[in-house]
C-alpha atoms as a PDB file:
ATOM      1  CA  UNK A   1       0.000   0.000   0.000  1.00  0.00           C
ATOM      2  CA  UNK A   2       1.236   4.015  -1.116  1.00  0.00           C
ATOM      3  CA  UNK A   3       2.328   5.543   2.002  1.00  0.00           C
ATOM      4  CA  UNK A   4       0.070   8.864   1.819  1.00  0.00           C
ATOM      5  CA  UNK A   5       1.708  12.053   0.392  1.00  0.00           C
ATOM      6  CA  UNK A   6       2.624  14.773   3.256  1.00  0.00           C
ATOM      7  CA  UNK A   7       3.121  18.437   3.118  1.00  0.00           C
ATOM      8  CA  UNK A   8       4.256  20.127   6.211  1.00  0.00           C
ATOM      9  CA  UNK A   9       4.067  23.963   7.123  1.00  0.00           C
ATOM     10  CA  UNK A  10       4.952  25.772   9.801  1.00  0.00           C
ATOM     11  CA  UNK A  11       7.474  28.786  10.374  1.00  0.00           C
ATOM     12  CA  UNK A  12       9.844  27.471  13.226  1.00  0.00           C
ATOM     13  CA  UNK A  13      12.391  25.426  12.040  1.00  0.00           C
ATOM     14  CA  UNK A  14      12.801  23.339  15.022  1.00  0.00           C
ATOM     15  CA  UNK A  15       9.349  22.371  14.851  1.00  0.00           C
ATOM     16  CA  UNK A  16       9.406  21.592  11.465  1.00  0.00           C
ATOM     17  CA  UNK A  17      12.693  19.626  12.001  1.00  0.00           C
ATOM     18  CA  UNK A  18      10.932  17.698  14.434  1.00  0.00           C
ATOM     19  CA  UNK A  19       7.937  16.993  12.771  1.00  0.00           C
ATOM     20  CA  UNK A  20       9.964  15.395   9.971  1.00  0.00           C
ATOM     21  CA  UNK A  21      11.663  13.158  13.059  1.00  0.00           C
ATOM     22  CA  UNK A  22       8.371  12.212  14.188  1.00  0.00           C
ATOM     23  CA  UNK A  23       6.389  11.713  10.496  1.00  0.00           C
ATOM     24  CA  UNK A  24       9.241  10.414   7.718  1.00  0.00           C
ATOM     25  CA  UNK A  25       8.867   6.538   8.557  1.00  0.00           C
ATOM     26  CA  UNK A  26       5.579   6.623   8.346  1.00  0.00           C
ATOM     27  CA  UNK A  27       4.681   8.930   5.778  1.00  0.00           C
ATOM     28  CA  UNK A  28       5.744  10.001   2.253  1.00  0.00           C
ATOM     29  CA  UNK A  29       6.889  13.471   3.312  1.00  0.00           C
ATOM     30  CA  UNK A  30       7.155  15.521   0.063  1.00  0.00           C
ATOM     31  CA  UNK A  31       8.315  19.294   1.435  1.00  0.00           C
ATOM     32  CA  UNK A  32       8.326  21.107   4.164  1.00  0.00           C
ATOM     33  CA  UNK A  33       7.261  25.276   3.808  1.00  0.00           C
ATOM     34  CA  UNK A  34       7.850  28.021   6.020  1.00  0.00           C
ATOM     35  CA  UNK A  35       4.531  30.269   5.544  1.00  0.00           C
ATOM     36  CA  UNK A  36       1.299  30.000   3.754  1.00  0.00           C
ATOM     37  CA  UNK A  37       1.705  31.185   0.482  1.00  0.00           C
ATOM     38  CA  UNK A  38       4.640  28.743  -0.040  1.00  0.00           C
ATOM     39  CA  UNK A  39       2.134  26.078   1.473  1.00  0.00           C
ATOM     40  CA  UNK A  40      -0.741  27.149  -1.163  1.00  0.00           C
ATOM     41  CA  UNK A  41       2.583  26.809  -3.948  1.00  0.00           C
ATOM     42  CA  UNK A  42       3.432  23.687  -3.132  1.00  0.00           C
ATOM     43  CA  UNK A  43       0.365  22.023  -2.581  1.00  0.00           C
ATOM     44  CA  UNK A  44      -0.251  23.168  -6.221  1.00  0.00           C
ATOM     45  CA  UNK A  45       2.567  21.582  -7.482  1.00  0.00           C
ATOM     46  CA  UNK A  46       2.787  18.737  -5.220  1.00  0.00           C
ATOM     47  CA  UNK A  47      -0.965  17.321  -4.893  1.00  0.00           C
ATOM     48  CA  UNK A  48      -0.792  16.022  -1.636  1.00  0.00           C
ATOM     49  CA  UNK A  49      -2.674  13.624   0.075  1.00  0.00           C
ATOM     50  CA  UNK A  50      -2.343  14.949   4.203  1.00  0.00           C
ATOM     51  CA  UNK A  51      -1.305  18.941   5.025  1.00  0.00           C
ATOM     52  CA  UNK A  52      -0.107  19.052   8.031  1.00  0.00           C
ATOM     53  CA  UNK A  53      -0.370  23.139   9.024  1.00  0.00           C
ATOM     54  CA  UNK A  54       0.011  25.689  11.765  1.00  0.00           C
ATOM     55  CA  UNK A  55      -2.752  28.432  11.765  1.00  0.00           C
ATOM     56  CA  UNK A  56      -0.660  31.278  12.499  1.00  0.00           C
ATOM     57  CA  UNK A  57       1.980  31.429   9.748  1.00  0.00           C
ATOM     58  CA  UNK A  58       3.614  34.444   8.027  1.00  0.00           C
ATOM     59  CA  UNK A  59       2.027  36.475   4.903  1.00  0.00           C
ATOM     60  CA  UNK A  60      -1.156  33.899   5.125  1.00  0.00           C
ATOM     61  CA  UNK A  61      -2.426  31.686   7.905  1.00  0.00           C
ATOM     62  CA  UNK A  62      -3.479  28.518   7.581  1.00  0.00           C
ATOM     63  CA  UNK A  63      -6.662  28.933   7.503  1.00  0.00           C
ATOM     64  CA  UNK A  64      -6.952  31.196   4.275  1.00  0.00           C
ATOM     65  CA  UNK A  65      -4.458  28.958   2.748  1.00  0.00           C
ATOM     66  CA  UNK A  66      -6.711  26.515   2.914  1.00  0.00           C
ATOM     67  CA  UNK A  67      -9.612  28.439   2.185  1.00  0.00           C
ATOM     68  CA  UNK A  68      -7.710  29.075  -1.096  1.00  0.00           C
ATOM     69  CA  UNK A  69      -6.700  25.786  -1.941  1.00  0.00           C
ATOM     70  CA  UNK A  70     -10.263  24.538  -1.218  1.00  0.00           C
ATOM     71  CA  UNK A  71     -11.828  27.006  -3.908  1.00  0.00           C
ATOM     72  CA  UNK A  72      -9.085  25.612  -6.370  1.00  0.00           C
ATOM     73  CA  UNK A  73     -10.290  21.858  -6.164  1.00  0.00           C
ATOM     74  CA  UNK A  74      -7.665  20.574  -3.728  1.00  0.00           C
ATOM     75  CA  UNK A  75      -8.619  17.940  -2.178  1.00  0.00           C
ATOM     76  CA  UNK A  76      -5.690  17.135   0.335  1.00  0.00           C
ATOM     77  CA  UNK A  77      -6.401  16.663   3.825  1.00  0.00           C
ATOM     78  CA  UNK A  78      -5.901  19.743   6.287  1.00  0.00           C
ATOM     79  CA  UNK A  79      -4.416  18.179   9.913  1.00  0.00           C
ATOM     80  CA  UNK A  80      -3.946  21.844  11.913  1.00  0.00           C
ATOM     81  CA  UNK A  81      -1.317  21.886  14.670  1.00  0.00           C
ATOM     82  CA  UNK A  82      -1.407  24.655  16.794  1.00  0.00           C
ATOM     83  CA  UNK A  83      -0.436  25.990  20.216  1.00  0.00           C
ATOM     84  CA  UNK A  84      -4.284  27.975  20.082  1.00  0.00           C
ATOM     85  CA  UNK A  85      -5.419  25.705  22.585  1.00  0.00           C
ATOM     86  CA  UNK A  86      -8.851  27.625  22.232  1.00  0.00           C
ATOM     87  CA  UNK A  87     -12.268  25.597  21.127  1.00  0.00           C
ATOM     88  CA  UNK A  88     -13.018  28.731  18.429  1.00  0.00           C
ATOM     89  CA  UNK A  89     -10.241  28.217  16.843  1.00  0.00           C
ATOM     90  CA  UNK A  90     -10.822  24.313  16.523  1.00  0.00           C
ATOM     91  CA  UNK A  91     -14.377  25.329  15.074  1.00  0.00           C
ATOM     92  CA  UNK A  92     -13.515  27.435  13.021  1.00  0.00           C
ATOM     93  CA  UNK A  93     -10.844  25.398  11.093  1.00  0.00           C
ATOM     94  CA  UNK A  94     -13.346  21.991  11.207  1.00  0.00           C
ATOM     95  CA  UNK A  95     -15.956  24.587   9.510  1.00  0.00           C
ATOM     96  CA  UNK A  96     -13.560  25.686   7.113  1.00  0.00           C
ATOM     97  CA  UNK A  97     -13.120  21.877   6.001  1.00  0.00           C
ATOM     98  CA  UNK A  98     -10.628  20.655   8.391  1.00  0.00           C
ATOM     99  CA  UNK A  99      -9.835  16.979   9.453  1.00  0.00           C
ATOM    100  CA  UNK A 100      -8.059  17.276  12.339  1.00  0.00           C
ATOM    101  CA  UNK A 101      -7.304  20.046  14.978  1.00  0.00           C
ATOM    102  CA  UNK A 102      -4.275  19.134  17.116  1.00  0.00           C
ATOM    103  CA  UNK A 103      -1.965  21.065  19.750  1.00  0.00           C
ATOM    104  CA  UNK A 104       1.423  21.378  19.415  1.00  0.00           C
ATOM    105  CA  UNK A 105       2.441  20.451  22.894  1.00  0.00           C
ATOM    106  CA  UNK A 106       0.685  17.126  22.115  1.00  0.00           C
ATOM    107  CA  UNK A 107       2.025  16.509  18.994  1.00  0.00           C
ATOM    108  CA  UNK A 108       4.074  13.078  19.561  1.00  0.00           C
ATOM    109  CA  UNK A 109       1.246  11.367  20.922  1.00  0.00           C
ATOM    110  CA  UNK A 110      -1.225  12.510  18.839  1.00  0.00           C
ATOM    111  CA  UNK A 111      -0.116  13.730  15.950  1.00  0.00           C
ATOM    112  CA  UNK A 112       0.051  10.140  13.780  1.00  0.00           C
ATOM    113  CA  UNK A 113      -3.345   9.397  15.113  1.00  0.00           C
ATOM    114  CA  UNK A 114      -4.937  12.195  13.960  1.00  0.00           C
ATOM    115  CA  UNK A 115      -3.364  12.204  10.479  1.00  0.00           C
ATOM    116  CA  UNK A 116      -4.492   8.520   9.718  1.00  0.00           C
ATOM    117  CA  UNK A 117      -7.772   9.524  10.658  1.00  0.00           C
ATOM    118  CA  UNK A 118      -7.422  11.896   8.061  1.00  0.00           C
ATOM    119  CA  UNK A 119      -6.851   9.620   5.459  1.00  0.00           C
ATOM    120  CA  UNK A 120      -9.408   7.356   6.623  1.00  0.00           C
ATOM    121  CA  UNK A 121     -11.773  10.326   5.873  1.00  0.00           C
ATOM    122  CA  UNK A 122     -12.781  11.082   9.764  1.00  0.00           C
ATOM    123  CA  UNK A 123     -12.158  13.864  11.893  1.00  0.00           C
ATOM    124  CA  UNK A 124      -9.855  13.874  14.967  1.00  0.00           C
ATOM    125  CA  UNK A 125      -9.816  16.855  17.654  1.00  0.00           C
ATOM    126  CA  UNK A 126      -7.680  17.114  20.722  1.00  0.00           C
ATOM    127  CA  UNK A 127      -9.019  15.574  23.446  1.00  0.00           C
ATOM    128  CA  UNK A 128      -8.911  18.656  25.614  1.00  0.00           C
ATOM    129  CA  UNK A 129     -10.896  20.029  23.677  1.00  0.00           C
ATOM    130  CA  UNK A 130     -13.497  17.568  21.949  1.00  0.00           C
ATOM    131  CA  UNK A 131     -16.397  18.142  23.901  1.00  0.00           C
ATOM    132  CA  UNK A 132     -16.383  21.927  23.734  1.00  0.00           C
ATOM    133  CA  UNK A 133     -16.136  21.740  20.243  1.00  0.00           C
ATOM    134  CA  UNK A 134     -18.530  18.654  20.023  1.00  0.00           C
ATOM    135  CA  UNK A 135     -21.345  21.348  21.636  1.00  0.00           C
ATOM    136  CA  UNK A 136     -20.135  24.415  19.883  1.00  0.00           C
ATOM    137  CA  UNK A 137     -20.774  22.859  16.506  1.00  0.00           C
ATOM    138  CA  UNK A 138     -24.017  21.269  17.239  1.00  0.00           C
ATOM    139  CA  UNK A 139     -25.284  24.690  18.534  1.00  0.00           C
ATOM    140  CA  UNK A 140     -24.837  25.316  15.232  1.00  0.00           C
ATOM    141  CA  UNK A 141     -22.868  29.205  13.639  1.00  0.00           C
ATOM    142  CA  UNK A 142     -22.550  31.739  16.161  1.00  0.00           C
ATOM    143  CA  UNK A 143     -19.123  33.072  15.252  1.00  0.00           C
ATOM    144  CA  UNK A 144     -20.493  36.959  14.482  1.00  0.00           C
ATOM    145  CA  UNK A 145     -17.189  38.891  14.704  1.00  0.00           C
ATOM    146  CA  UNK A 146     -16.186  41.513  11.937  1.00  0.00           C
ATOM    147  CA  UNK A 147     -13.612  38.866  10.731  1.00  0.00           C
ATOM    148  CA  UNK A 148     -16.576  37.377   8.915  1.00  0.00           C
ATOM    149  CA  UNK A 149     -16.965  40.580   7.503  1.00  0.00           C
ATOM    150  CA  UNK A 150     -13.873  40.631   5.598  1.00  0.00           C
ATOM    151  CA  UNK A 151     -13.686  39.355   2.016  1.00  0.00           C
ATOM    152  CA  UNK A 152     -10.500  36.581   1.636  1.00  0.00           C
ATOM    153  CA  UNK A 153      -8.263  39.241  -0.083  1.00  0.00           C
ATOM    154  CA  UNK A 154      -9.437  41.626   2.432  1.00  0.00           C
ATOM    155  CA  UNK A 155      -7.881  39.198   5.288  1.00  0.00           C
ATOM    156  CA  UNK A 156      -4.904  38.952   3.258  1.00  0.00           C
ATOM    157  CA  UNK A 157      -4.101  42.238   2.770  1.00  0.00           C
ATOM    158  CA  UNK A 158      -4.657  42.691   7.005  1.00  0.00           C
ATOM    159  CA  UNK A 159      -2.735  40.292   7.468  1.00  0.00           C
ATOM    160  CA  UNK A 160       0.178  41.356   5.402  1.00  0.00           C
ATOM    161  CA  UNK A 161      -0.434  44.990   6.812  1.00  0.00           C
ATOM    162  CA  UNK A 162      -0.824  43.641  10.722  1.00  0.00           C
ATOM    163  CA  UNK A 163       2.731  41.651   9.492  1.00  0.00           C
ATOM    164  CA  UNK A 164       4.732  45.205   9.263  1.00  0.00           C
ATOM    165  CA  UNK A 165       4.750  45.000   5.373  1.00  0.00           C
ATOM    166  CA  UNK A 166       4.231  48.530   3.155  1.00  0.00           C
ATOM    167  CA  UNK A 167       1.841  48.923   0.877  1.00  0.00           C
ATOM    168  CA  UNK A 168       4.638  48.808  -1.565  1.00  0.00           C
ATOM    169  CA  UNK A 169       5.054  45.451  -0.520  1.00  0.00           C
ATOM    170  CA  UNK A 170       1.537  44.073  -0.144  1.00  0.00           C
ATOM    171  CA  UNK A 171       1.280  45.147  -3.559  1.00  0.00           C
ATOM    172  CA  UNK A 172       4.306  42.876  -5.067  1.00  0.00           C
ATOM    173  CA  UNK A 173       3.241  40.211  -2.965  1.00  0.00           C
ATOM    174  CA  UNK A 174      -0.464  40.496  -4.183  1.00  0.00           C
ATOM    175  CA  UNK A 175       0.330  41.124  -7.918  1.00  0.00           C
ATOM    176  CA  UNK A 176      -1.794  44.269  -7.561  1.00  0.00           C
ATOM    177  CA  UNK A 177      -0.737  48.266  -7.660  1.00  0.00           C
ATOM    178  CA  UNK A 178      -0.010  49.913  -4.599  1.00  0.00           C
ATOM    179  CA  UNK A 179      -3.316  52.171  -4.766  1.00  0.00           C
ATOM    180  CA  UNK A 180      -5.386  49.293  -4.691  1.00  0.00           C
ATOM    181  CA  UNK A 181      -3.538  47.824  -1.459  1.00  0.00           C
ATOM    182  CA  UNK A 182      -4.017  51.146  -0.037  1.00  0.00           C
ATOM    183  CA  UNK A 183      -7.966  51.451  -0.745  1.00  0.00           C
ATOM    184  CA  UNK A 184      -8.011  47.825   0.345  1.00  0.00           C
ATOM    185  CA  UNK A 185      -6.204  48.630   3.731  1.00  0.00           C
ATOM    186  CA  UNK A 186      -8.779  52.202   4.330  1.00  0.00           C
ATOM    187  CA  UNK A 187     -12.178  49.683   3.294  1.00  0.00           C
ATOM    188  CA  UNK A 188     -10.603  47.567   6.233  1.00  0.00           C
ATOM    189  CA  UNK A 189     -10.211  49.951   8.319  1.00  0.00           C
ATOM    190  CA  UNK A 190     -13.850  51.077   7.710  1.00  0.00           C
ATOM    191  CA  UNK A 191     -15.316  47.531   8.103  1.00  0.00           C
ATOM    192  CA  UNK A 192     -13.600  46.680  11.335  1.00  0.00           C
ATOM    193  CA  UNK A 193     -14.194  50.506  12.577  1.00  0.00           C
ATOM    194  CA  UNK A 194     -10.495  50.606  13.342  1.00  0.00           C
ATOM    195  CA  UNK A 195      -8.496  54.043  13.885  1.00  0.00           C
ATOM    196  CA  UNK A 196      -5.191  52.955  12.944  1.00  0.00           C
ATOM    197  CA  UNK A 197      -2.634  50.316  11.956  1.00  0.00           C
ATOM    198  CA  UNK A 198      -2.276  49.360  15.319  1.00  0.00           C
ATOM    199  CA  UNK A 199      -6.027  48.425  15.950  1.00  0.00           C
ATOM    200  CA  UNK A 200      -5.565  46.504  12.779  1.00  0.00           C
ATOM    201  CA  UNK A 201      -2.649  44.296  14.422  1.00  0.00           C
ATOM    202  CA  UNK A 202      -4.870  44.259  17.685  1.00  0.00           C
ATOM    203  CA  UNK A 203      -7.630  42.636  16.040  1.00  0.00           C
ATOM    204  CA  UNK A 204      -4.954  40.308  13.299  1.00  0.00           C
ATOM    205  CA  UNK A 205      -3.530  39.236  16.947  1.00  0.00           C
ATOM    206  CA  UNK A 206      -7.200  38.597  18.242  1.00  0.00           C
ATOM    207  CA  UNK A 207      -8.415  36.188  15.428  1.00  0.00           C
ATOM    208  CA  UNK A 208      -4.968  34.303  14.559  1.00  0.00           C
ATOM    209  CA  UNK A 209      -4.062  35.842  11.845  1.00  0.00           C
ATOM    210  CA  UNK A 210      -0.744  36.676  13.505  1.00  0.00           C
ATOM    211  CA  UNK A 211       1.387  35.865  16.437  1.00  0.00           C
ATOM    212  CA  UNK A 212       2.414  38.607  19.472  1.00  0.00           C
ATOM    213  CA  UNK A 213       5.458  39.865  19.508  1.00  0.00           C
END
């Protein structure tokens, strides 16, 4: 039997180093990517069968990553591995099409588990958190902050923003002029009713999208 096909991504190389450790004997580990945009490149190129992601990774979390690969037609399996030990989080990412939602400090005893339920098409959620999440998505949606708001390029361009980058730079990385990274930044800044950059990396900090410093 094909070992299953595994892309890794996640922005601290020790982790990643040890995730390789933990995953290479039993899986056909294919790359290993530092942020989300090289995570949306290679899964393009690479057609994976298990992604194995953090959430909060430079110039585009996991989350949108996924969102974007999704609307492509990828069909890889999203394991997320995260120190967000927080049940929102967890529902969010199973709503977004997730398989499995696991924390980092957990990873060697749960990690494996969680990715072969993956590719046995179930769903596997740290057990610190399953039953929280078990009632939070049988309530049914209730997530109703201003993130939801946002279109996908929108949370891009926060992100990138929250990240420290110019709109010089947002632009190049978008593939779109500088004006329009501006007037995407001020029809953020509308939606979320934020005063300044720094409420924008407030609320980017709030909802994942990037990591304190």
């Amino acid at each position: 039997m094909t070992e299953p096909r595994l892309l890794i991504a996640d922005d601290h190389h020790m982790v990643a180093e040890g995730l390789r450790s933990l995953l290479e004997h039993d899986f056909d580990l294919i790359d290993i990517v530092a942020n989300g945009r090289e995570l949306v490149e290679a899964a393009r190129r690479l057609d994976p069968d298990v992604i194995v992601a953090d959430i909060t990774m430079p110039q585009l979390n996991g989350l949108d990553a996924m969102a974007q690969l999704r609307q492509e037609g990828c069909r890889a399996r999203f394991v997320f591995l995260t120190m967000h030990c927080d049940a929102l989080y967890a529902v969010r990412a199973l709503r977004a099409g997730a398989s499995g939602y696991v924390l980092k400090q957990s990873a060697s005893a749960e990690l494996l588990t969680a990715i072969r339920e993956a590719v046995a098409g179930r769903t596997y959620v740290a057990p610190v958190l399953a039953d929280v999440v078990a009632r939070m998505l049988a309530a049914g949606p209730g997530d109703s902050c201003n993130e939801v708001l946002l279109t996908p390029r929108q949370r891009e361009v926060l992100q990138l923003f929250a990240e420290g980058h110019s709109a010089k730079e947002v632009a190049k990385l978008l593939h779109i002029s500088v004006r329009t990274a501006e007037n995407h930044k001020a029809n953020i800044m509308q939606v979320l009713g934020a005063a300044s950059t720094a409420e924008l990396v407030q609320f980017a900090i709030r909802h994942g999208l990037i990591a304190p410093t």
